[in-house]
Protein backbone atom coordinates (compact mmCIF):
# COMPACT_ATOMS: atom_id res chain seq x y z
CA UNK A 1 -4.78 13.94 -48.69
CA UNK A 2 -2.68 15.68 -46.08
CA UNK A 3 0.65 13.65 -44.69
CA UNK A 4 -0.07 13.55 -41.03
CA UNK A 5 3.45 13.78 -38.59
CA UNK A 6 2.90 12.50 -35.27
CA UNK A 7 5.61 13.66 -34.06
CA UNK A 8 7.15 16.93 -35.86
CA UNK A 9 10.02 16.72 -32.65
CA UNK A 10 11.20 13.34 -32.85
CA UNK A 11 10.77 11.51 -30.11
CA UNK A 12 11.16 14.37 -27.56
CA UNK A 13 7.03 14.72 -27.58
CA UNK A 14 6.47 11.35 -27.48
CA UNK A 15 8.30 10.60 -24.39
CA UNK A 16 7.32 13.70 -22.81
CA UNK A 17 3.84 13.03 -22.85
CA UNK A 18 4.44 9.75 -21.25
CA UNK A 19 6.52 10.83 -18.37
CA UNK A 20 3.47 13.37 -17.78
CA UNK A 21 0.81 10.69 -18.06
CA UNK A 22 3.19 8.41 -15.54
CA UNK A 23 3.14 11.14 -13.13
CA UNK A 24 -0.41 12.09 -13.10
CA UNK A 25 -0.97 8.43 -12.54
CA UNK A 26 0.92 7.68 -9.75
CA UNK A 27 0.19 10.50 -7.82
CA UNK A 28 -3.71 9.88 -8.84
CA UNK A 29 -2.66 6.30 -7.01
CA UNK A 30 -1.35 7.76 -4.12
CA UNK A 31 -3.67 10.24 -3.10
CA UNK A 32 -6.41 7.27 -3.51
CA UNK A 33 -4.06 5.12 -1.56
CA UNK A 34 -4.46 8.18 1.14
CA UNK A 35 -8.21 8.98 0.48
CA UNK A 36 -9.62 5.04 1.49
CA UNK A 37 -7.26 5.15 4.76
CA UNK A 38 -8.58 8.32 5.88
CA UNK A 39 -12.32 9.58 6.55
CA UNK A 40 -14.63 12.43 6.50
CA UNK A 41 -13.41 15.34 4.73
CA UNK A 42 -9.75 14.36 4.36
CA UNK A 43 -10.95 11.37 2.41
CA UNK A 44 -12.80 13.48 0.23
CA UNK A 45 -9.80 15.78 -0.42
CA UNK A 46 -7.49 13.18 -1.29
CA UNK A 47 -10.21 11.60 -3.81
CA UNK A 48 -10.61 15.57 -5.48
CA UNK A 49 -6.20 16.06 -5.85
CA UNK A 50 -6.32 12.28 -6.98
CA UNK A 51 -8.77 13.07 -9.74
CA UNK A 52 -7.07 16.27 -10.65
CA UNK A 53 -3.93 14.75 -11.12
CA UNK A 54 -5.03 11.79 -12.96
CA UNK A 55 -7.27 13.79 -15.17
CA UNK A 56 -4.74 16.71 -15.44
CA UNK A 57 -1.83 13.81 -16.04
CA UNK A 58 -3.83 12.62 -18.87
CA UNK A 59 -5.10 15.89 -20.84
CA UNK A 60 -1.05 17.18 -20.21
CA UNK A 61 -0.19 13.66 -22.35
CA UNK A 62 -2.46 14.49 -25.03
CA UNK A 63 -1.62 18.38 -25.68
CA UNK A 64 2.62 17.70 -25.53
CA UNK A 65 1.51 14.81 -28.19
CA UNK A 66 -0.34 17.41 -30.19
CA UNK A 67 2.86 19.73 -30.54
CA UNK A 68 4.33 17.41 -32.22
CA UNK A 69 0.95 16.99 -34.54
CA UNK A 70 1.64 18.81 -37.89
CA UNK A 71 -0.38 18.25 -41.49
CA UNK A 72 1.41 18.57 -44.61
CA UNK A 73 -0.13 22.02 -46.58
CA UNK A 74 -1.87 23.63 -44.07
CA UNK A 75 -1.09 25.25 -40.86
CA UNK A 76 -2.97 24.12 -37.32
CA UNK A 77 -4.83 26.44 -34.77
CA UNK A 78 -6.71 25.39 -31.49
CA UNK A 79 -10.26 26.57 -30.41
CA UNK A 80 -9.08 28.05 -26.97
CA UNK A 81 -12.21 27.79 -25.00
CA UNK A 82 -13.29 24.15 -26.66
CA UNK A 83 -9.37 23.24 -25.69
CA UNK A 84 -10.17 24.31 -22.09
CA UNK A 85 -13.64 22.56 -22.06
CA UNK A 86 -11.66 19.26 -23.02
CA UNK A 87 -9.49 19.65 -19.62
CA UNK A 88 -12.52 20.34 -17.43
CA UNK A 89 -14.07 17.26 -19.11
CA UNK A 90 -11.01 15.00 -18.38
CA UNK A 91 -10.87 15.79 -14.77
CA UNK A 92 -14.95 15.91 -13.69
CA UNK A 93 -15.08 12.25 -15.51
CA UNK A 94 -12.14 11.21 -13.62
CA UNK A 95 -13.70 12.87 -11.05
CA UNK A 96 -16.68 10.81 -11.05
CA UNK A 97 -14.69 7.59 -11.24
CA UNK A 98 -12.82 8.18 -8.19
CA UNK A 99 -15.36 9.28 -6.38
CA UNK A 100 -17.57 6.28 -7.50
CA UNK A 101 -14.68 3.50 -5.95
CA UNK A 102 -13.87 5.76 -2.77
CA UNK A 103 -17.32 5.96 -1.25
CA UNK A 104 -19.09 2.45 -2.80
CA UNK A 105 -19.27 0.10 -0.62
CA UNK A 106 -20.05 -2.39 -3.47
CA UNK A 107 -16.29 -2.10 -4.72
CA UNK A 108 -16.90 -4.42 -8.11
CA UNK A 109 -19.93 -2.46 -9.21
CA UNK A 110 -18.22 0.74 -8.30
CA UNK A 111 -15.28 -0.66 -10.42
CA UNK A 112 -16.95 -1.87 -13.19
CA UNK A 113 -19.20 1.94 -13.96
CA UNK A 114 -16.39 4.18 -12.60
CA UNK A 115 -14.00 2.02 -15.28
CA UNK A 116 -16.64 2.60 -17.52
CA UNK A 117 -17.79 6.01 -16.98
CA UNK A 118 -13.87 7.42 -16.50
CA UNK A 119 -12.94 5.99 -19.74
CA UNK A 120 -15.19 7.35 -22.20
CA UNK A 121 -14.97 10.51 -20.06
CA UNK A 122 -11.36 9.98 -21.16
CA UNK A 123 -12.11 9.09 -25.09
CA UNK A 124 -14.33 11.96 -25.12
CA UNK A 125 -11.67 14.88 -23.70
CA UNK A 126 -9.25 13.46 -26.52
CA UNK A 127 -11.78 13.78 -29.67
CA UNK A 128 -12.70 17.08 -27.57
CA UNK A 129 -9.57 18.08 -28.01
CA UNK A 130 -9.40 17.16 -31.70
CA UNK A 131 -12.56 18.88 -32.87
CA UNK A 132 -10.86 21.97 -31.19
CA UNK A 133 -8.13 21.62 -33.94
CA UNK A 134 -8.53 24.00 -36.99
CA UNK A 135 -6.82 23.70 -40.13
CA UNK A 136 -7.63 24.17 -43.81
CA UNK A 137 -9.37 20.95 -45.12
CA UNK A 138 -11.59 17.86 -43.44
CA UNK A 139 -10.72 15.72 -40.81
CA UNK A 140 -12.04 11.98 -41.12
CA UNK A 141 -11.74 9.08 -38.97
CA UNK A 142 -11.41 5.08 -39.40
CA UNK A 143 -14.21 4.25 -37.09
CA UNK A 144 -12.70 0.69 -36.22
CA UNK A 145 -9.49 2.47 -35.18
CA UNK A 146 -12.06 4.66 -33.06
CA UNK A 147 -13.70 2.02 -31.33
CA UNK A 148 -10.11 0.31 -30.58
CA UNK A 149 -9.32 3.86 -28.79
CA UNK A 150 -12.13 4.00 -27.19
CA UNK A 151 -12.03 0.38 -25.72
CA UNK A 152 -8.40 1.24 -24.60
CA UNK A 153 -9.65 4.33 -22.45
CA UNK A 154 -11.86 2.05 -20.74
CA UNK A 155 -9.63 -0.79 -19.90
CA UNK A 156 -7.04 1.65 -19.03
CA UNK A 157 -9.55 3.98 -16.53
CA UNK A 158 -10.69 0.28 -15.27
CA UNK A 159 -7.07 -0.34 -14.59
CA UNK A 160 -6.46 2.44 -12.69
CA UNK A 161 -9.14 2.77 -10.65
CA UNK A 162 -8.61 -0.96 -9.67
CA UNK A 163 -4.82 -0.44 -9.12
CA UNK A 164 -6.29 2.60 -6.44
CA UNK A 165 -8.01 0.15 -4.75
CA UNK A 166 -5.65 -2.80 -4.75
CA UNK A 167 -1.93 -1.13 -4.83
CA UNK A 168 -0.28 -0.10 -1.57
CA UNK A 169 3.11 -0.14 -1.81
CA UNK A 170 5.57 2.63 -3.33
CA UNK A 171 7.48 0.24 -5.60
CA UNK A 172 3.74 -1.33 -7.04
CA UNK A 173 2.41 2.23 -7.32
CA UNK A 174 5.74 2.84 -9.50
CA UNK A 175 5.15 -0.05 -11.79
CA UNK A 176 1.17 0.28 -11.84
CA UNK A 177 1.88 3.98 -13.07
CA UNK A 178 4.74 3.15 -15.86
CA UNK A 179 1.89 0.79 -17.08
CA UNK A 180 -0.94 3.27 -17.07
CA UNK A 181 0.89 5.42 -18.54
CA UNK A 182 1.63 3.54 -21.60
CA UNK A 183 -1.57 2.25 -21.91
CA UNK A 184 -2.76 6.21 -21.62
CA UNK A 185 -0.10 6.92 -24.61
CA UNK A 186 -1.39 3.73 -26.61
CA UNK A 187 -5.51 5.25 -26.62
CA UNK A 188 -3.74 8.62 -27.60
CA UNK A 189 -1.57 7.65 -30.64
CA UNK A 190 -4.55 5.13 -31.97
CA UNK A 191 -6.89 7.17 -31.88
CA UNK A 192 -4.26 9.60 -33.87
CA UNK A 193 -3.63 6.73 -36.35
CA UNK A 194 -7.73 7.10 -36.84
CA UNK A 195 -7.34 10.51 -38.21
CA UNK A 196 -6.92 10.99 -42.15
CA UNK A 197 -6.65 14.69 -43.52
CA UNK A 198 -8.16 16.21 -46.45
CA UNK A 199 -6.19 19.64 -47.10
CA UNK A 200 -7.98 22.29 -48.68
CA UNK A 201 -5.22 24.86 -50.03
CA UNK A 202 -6.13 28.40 -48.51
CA UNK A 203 -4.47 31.55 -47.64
CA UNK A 204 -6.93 32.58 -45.13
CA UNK A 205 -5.81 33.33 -41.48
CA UNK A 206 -7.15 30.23 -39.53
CA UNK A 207 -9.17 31.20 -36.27
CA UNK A 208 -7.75 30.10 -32.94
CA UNK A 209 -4.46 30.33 -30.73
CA UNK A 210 -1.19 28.17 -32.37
CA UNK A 211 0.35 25.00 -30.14
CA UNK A 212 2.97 27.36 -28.75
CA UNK A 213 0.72 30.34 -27.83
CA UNK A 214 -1.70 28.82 -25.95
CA UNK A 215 -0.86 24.73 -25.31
CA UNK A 216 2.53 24.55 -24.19
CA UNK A 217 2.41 27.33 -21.50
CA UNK A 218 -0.55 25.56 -20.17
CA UNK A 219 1.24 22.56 -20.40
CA UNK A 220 3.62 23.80 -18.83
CA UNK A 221 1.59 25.03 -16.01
CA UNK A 222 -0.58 22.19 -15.28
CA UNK A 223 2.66 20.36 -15.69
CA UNK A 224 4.01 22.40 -12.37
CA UNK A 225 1.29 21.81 -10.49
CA UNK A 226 2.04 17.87 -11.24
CA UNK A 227 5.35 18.12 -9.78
CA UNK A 228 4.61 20.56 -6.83
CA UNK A 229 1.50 18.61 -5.82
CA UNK A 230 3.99 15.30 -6.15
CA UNK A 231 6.21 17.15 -3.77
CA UNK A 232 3.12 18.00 -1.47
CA UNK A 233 1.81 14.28 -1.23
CA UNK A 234 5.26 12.86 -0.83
CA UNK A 235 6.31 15.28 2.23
CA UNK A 236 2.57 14.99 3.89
CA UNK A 237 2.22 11.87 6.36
CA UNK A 238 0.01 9.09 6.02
CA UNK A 239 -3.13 7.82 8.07
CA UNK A 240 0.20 4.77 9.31
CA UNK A 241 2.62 7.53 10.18
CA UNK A 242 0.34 9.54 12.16
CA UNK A 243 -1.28 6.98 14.02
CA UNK A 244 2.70 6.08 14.99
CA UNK A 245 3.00 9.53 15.83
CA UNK A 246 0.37 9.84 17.80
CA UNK A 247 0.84 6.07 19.86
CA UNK A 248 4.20 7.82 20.58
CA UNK A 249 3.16 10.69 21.65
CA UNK A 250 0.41 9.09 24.09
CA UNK A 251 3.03 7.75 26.51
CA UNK A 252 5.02 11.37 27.00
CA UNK A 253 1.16 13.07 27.73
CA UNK A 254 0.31 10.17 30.46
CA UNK A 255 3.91 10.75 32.20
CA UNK A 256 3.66 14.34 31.96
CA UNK A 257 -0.07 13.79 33.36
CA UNK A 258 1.02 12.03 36.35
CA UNK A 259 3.98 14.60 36.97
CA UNK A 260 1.33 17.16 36.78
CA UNK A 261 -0.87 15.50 39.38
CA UNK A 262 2.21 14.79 41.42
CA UNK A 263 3.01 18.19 41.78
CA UNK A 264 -0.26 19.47 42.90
């Protein structure tokens, strides 16, 4: 049996992946706070950046976990294009979620299968992501420890798509998201503490990329496009601030109206 580290880095992966899962979850909550005050197709573009950053918050928490995922006697490889399956997985689940609570008009129902659907959507990208692992012996799992993983998806996935609907303001977005996010981390690292190892010694060359060649640059990337879409939603107005705008700018057009037809 294989000694399984959880976190080869100390805490450094541990926290990481949390800050990432934070973020993806409160800008997921703030693009949904946009998406149900606006209509047409700005609604449905907030509802497709919220599910992308939720969905890319949460698949970005799992991989910077799994750097710090080692097995005693064997080395670990990841199936690239299984890997990348995983993260289209994540975000067309959390997709579907979003999409079910922005457009139902029956907001419990939509709640209660978008929680649903979202979070084993969300169990499945993470055991995805695990049968994409390759290493020199079996990989077994307590199926208890499975099913307590997979409740915690859904409860969490409920959560958030409830806080969408509920949350308004900046400072409850800041606290819903600090919570999501550790209830994100808490599905991760029990359905980790599932996992048992058998190592088969072998010096054959494992298929697949290694964490560093292939997970943490797109980490890295999809972590980018966390913060520069955070920077995007923060700058861009919302549906309150341009309806101000626009009430102030209605006065100037009906003087400079009446000038106008002074004039002529």
């Amino acid at each position: 049996m294989g000694h399984l580290d959880h976190a080869a880095f100390g805490w450094l992966t541990p926290v990481l992946s949390y800050v990432m899962a934070c973020i993806g979850a409160a800008l997921g909550l703030r693009c949904t706070v946009r998406a149900l005050g606006a209509t047409g197709r700005s609604r449905r573009n907030w509802l497709i950046t919220a599910a992308s950053a939720i969905g890319t918050g949460i698949w970005t928490m799992h991989f910077v976990a799994m750097l710090g995922f080692g097995v005693s006697g064997t080395d670990i490889r990841y199936d690239v294009p299984l890997t990348v399956f995983s993260l289209l997985v994540a975000m067309v689940v959390v997709c579907a979620g979003v999409f079910a609570v922005g457009y139902s008009r029956d907001r419990t129902r939509a709640l209660l299968i978008g929680g649903l659907t979202t979070g084993l959507g969300v169990a499945s990208m993470h055991y995805l992501g695990m049968a994409a692992v390759r290493l020199h012996g079996d990989v077994t799992y307590d199926p208890v420890r499975v099913g307590v993983s997979v409740l915690i998806a859904v409860v969490a996935a409920t959560a958030a798509l409830w806080a969408g609907l509920n949350i308004k303001s900046p400072i409850a977005v800041a606290v819903a998201s600090l919570v999501m996010g550790a209830a994100v981390s808490s599905m991760h690292y029990t359905a980790m503490f599932a996992v048992s190892v058998h190592v088969t010694p072998s010096g054959e060359a494992l298929p697949g990329a290694t964490a560093m060649q292939f997970i943490f640059p797109l980490a890295v990337g999809l972590g980018s496009y966390l913060f520069l879409t955070s920077a995007f939603v923060a700058l861009s107005p919302t549906t309150g601030e341009r309806a101000a705008s626009a009430s102030a700018q209605q006065p100037v057009e009906n003087l400079v109206g009446r000038q106008q037809t002074r004039t002529v």
